[in-house]
N, C-alpha and C. Protein backbone atom coordinates (compact mmCIF):
# COMPACT_ATOMS: atom_id res chain seq x y z
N UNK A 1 -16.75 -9.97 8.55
CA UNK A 1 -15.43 -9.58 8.14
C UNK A 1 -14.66 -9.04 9.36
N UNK A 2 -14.04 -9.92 10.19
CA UNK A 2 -13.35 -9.80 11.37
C UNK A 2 -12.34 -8.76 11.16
N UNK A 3 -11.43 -8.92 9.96
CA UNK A 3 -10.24 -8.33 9.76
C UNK A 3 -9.99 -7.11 9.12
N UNK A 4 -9.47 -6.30 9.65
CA UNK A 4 -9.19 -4.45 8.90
C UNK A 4 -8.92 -4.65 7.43
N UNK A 5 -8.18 -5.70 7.12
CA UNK A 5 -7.04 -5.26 5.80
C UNK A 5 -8.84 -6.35 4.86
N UNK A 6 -9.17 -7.48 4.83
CA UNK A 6 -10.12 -7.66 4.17
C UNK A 6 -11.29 -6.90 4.55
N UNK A 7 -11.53 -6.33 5.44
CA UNK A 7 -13.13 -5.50 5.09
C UNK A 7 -12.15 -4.12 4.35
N UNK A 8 -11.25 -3.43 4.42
CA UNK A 8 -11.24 -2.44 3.15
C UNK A 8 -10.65 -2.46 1.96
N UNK A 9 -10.68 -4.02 1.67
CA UNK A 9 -10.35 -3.87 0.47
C UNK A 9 -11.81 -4.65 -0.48
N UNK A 10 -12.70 -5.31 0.47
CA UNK A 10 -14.16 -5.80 0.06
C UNK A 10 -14.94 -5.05 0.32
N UNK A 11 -14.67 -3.96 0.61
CA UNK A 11 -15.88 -2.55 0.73
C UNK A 11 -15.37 -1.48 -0.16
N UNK A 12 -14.11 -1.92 -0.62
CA UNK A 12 -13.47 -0.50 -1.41
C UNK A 12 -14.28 -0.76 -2.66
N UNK A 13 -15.03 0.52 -3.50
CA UNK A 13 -16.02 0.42 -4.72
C UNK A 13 -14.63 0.30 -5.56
N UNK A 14 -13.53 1.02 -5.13
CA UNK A 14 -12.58 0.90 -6.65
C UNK A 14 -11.84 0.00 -6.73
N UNK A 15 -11.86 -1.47 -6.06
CA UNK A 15 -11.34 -2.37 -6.40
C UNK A 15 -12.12 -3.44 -6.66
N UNK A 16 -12.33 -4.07 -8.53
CA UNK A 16 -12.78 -4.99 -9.05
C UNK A 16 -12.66 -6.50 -8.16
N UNK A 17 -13.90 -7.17 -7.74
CA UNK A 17 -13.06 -8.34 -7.29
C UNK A 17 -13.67 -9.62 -7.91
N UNK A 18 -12.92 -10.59 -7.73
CA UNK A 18 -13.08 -11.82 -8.63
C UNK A 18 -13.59 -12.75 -8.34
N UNK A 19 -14.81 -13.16 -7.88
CA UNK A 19 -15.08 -14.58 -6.81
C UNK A 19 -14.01 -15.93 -7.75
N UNK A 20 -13.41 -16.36 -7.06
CA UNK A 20 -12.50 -17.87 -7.94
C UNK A 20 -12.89 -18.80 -6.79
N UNK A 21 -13.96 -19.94 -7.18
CA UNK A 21 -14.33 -20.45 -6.13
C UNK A 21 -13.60 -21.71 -6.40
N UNK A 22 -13.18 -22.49 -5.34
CA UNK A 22 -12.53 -23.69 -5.01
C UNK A 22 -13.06 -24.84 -4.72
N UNK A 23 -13.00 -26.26 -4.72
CA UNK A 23 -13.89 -27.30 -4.33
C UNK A 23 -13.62 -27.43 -3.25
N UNK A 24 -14.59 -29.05 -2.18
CA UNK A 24 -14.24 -29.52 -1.20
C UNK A 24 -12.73 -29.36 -1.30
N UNK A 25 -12.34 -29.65 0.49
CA UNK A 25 -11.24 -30.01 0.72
C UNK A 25 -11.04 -31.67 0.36
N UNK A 26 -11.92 -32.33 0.64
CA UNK A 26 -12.03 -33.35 0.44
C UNK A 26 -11.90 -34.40 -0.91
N UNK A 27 -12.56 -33.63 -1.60
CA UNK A 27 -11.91 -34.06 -3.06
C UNK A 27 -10.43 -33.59 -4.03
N UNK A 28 -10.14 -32.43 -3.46
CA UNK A 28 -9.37 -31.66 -4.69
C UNK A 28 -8.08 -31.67 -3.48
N UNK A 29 -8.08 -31.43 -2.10
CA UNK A 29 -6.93 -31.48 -1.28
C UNK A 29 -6.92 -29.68 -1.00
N UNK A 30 -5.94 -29.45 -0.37
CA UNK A 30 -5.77 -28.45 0.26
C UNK A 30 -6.24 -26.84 -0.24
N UNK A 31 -7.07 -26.72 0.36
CA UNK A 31 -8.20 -25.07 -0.62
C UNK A 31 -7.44 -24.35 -0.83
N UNK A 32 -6.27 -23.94 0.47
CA UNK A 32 -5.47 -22.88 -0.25
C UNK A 32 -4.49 -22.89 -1.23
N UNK A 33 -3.67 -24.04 -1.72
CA UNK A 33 -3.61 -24.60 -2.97
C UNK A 33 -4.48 -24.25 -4.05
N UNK A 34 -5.49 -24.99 -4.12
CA UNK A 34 -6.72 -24.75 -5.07
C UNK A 34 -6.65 -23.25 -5.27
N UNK A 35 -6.71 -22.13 -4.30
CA UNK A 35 -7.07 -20.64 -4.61
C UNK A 35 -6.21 -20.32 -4.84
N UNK A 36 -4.36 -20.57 -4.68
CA UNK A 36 -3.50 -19.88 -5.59
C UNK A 36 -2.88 -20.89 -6.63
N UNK A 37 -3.36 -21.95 -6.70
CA UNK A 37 -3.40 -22.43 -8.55
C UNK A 37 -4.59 -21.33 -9.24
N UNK A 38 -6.01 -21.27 -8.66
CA UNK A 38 -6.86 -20.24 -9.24
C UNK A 38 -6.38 -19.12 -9.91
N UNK A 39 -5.74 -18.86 -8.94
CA UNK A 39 -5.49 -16.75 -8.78
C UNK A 39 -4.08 -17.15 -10.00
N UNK A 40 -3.35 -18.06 -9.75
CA UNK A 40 -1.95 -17.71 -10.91
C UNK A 40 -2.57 -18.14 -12.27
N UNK A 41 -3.46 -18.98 -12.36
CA UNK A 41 -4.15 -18.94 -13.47
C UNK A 41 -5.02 -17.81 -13.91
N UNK A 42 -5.41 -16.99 -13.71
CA UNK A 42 -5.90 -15.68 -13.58
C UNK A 42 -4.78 -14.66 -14.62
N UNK A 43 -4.18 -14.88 -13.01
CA UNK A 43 -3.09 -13.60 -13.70
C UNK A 43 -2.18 -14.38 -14.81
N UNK A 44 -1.94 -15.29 -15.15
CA UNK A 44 -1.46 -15.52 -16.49
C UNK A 44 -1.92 -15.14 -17.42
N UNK A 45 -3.07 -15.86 -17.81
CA UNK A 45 -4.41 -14.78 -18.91
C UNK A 45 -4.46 -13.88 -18.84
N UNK A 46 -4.36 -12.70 -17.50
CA UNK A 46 -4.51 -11.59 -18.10
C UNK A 46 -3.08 -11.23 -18.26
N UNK A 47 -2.01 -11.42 -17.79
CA UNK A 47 -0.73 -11.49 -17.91
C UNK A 47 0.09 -11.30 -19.56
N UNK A 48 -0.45 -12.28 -19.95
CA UNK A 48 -0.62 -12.94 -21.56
C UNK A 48 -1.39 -11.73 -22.28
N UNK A 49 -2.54 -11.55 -21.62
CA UNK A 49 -3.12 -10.70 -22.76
C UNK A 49 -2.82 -9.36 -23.06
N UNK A 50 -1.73 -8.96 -21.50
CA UNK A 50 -1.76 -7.40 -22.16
C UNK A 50 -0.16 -7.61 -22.74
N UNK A 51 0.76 -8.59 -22.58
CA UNK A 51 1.87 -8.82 -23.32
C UNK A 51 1.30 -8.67 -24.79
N UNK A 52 0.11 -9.57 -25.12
CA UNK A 52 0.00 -9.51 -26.39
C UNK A 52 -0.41 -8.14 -26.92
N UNK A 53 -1.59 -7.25 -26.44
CA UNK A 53 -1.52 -6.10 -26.81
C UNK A 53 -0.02 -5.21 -26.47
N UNK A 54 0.91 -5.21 -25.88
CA UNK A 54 1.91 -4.59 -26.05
C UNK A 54 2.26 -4.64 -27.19
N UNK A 55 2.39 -6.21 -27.61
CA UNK A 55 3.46 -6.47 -28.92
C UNK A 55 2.62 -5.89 -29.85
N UNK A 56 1.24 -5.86 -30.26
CA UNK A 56 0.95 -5.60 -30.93
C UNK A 56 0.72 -4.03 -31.58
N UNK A 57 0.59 -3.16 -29.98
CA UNK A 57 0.74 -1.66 -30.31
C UNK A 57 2.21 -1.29 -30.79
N UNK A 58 3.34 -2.31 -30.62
CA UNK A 58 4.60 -2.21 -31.07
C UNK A 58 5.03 -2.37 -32.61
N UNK A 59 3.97 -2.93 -32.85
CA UNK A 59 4.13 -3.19 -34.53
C UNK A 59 4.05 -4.47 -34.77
N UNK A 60 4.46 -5.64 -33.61
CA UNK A 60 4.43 -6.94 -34.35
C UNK A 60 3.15 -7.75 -35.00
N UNK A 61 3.52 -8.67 -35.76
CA UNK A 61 2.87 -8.99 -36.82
C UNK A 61 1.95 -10.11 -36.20
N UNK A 62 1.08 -10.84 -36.85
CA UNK A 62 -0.17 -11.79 -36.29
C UNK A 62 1.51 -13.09 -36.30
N UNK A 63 1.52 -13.13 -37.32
CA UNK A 63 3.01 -14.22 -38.00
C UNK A 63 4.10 -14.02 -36.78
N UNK A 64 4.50 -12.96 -36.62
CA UNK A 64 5.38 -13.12 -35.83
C UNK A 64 5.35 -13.66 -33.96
N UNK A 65 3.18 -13.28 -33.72
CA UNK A 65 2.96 -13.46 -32.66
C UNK A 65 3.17 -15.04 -32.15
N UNK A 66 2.59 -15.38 -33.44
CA UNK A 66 2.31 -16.84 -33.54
C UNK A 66 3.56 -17.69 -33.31
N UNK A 67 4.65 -17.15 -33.50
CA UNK A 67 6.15 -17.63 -33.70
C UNK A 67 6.49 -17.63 -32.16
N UNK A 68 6.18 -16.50 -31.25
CA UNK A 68 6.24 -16.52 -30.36
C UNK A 68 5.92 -17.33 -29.49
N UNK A 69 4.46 -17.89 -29.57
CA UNK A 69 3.79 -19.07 -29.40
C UNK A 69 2.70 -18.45 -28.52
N UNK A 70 2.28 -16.78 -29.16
CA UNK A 70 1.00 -16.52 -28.32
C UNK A 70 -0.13 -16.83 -29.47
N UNK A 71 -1.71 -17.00 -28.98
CA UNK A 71 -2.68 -17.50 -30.14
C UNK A 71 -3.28 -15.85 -30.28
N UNK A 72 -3.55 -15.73 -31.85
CA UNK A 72 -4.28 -14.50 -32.07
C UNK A 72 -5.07 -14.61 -32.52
């Protein structure tokens, strides 16, 4: 770990981290592509999921989630 800013944030105990592993370059095309299609797929799901617990500590209904077009 050559670099200051990745060795303290891969040695920090209080930050959860995610391995999102990527294919060849060779088959799939450019890795760093591949790792932030990964990572925005990530944070959508969890993105999504705490929208949905919002709505739901708000009062809305399973019916109304669904209208929304989140799955419950």
């Amino acid at each position: 770990m050559p670099f200051e800013r990745s060795r303290s944030v891969l040695e920090n105990e209080h930050i959860t981290k995610i391995p999102l592993w990527t294919g060849p370059q060779s088959i799939g095309g450019s890795t760093r592509m591949q790792a932030s299609t990964s990572e925005q797929y990530v944070v959508s799901i969890l993105l999504e999921e705490a929208v949905t617990k919002a709505l739901v500590k708000c009062g809305v209904s399973d019916e109304e989630l669904k209208a929304l077009g989140f799955n419950t």
